[in-house]
Structure formats: C-alpha cells, structure tokens
C-alpha atoms as a PDB file:
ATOM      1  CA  UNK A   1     -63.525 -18.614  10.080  1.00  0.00           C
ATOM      2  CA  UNK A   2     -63.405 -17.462   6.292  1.00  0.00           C
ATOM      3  CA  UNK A   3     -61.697 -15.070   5.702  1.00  0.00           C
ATOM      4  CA  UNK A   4     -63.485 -13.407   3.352  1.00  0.00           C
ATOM      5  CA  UNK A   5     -62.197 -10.628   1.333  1.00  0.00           C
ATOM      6  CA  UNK A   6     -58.868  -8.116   1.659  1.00  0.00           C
ATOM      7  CA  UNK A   7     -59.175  -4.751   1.639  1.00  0.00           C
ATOM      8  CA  UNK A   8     -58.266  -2.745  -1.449  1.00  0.00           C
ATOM      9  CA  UNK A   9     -55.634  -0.685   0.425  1.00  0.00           C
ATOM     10  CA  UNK A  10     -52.055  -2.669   0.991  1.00  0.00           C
ATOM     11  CA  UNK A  11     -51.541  -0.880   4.172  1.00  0.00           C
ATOM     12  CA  UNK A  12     -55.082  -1.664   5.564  1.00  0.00           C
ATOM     13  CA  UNK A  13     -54.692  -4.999   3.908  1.00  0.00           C
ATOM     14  CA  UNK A  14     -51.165  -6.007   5.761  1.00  0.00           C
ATOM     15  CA  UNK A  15     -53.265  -4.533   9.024  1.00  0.00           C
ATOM     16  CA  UNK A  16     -55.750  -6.638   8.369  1.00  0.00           C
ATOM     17  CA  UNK A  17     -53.264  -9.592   7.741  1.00  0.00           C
ATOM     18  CA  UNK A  18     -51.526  -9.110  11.116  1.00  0.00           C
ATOM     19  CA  UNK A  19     -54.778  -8.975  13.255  1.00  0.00           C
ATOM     20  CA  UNK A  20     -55.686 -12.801  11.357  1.00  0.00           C
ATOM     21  CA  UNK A  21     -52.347 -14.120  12.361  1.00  0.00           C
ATOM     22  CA  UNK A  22     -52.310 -12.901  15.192  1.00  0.00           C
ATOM     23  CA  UNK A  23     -48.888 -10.890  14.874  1.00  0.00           C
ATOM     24  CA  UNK A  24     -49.031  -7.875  17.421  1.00  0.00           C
ATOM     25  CA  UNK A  25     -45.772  -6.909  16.228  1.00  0.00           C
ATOM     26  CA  UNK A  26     -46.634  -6.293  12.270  1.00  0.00           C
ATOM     27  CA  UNK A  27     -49.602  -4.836  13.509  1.00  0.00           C
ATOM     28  CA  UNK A  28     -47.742  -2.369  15.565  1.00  0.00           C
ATOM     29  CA  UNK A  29     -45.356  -1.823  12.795  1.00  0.00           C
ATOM     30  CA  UNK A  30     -48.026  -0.339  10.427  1.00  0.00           C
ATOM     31  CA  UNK A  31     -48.899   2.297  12.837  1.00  0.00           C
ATOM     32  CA  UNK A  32     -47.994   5.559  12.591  1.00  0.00           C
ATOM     33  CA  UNK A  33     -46.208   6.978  15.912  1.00  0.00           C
ATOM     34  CA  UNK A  34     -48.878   8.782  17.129  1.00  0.00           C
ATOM     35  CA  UNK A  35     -52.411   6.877  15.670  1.00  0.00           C
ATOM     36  CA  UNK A  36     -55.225   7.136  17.709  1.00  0.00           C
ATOM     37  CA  UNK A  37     -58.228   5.017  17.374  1.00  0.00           C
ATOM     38  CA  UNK A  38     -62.523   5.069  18.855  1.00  0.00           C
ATOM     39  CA  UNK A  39     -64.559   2.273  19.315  1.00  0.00           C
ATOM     40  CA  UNK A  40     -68.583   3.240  19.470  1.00  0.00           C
ATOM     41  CA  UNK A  41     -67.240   6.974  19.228  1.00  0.00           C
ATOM     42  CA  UNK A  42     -65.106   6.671  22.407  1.00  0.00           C
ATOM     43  CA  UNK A  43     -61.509   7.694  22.044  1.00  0.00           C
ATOM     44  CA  UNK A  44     -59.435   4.975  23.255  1.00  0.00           C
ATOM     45  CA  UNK A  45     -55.861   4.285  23.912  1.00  0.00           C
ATOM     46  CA  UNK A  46     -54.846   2.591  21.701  1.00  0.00           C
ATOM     47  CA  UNK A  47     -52.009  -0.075  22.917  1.00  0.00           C
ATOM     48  CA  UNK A  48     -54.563  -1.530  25.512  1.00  0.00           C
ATOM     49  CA  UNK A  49     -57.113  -1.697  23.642  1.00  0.00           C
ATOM     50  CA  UNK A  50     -55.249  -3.404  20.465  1.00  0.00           C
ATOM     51  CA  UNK A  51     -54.003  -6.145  23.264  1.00  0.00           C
ATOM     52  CA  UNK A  52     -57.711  -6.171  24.934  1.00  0.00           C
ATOM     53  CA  UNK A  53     -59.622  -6.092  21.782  1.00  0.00           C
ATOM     54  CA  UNK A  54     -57.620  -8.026  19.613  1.00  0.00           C
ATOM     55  CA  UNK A  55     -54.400  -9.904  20.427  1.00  0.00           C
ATOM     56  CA  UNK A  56     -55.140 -11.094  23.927  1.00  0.00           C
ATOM     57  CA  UNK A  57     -58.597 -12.369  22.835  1.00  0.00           C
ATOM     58  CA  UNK A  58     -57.538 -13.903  19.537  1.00  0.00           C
ATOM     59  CA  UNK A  59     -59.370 -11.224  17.392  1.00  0.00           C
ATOM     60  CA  UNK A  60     -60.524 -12.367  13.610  1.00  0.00           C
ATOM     61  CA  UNK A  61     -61.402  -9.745  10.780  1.00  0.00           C
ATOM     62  CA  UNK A  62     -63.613 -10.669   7.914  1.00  0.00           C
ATOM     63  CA  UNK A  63     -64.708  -7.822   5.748  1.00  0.00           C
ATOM     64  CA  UNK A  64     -67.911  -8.498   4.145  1.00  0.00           C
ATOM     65  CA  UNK A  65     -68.269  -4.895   2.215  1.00  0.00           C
ATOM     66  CA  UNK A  66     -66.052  -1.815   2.071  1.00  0.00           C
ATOM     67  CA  UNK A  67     -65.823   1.271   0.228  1.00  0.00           C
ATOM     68  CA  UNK A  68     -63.890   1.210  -3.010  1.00  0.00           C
ATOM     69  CA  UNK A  69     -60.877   2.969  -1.591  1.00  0.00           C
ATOM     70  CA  UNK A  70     -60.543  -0.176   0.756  1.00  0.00           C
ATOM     71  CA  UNK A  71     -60.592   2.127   3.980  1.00  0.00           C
ATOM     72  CA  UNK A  72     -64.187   2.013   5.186  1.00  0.00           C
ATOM     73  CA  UNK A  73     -65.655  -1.406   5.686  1.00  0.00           C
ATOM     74  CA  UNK A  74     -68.562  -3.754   7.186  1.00  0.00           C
ATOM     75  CA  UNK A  75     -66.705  -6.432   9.109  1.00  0.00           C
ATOM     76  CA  UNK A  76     -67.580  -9.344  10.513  1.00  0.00           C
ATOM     77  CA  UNK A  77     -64.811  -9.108  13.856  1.00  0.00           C
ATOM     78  CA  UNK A  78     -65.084 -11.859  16.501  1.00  0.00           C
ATOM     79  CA  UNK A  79     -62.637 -12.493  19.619  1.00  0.00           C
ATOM     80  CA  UNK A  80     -62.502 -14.613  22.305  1.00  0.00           C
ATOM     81  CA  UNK A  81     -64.753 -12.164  24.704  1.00  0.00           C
ATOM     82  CA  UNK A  82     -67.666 -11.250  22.543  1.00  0.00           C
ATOM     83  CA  UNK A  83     -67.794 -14.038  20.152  1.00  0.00           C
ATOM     84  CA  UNK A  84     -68.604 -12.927  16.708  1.00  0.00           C
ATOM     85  CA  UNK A  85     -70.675  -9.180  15.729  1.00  0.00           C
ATOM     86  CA  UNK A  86     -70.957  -7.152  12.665  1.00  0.00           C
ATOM     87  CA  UNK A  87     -68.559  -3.996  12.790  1.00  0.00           C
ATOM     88  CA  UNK A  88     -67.767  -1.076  10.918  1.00  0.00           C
ATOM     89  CA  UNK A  89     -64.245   0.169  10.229  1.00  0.00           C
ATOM     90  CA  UNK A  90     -62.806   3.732   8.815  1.00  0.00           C
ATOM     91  CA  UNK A  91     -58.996   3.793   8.477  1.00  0.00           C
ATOM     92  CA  UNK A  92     -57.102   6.563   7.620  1.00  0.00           C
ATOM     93  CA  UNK A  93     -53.566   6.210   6.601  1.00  0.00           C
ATOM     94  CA  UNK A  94     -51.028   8.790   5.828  1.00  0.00           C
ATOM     95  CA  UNK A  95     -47.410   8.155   3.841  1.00  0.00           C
ATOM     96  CA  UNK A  96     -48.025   4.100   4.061  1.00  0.00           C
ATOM     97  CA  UNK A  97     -48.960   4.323   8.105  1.00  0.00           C
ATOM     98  CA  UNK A  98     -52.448   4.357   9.948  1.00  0.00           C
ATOM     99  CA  UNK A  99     -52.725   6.954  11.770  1.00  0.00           C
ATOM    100  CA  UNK A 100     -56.293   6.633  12.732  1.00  0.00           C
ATOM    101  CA  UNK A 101     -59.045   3.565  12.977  1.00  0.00           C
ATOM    102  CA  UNK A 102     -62.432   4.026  14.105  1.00  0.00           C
ATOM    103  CA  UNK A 103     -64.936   0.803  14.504  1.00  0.00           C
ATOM    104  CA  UNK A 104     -68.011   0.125  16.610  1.00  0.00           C
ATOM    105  CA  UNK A 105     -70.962  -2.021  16.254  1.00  0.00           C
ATOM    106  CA  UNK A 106     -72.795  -1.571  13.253  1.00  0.00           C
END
C-alpha cells in the first residue's frame, strides 16, 4: 500500500509512522496518559481498541487530504478485518502528546 502523504504535525506524523510499522509500543508512547478516542461517535477504550483496530489486524494509514494544521484528515485505513475504507481522523494533541483521536467512516 502507498503510503501516501504525512501529516503536517510531527506528533500526528510519528503516530502515524508507528501504526505503518506496526510498532504498538511508539504508538503507545505518543499518547498522553489519559487520551481517549471515538470511532463513528462511540467513545471507546482505547487500549482494546488500538490492539483490535489496528495492531492485531495489521492496520495501514494513508492520508489522502487533511487540514493544514495536519490534525484533521481523509484517510484511506485498511486492516486485516475490514479490508480497506475511506476514514476521517481529528487528533488533538496537547504539550507533544495526543490526548484525543476521533475517526469513523467517512
């Protein structure tokens, strides 16, 4: 899968970076203790649903647009349950940590 672009914030970028390779660990590392995190406006938790979502399934991120502050994006996501789907994205990150993501189909 392409890769596409990188978002145009270095924390959401290195976020972004970690889901791709597949590195749980960096991934956790860039959240902030507390982050919380929807999917289709449905609060989640968010450690099972990272491993669910993401890292269990082999999830793949490929931005297609985002917003010029690099934390809202259209995203072509795709894991090993759903295959590929179009996907939005809204980060919010606070002293270099995300403390909130929201996605869903788009």
């Amino acid at each position: 899968m392409n890769r596409g672009m990188n978002s145009n914030n270095p924390v959401v970028a290195e976020a972004i970076d970690a889901i791709n390779n597949g590195d749980r660990v960096a991934f956790a590392a860039i959240l902030a203790p507390n982050a919380t995190m929807s999917d289709d406006d449905v609060e989640r938790d968010l450690g099972p649903w990272i491993d669910k979502e993401i890292f269990d399934v082999n999830g793949r991120f490929v931005i297609e647009t985002q917003d010029q502050d690099g934390l809202g994006m259209l995203v072509r996501f795709r894991n090993d349950t759903w295959g590929e789907m179009k996907t939005h994205w809204r980060f919010e990150v606070r002293n270099g940590k995300i403390t909130r993501f929201e996605t869903g189909q788009a």
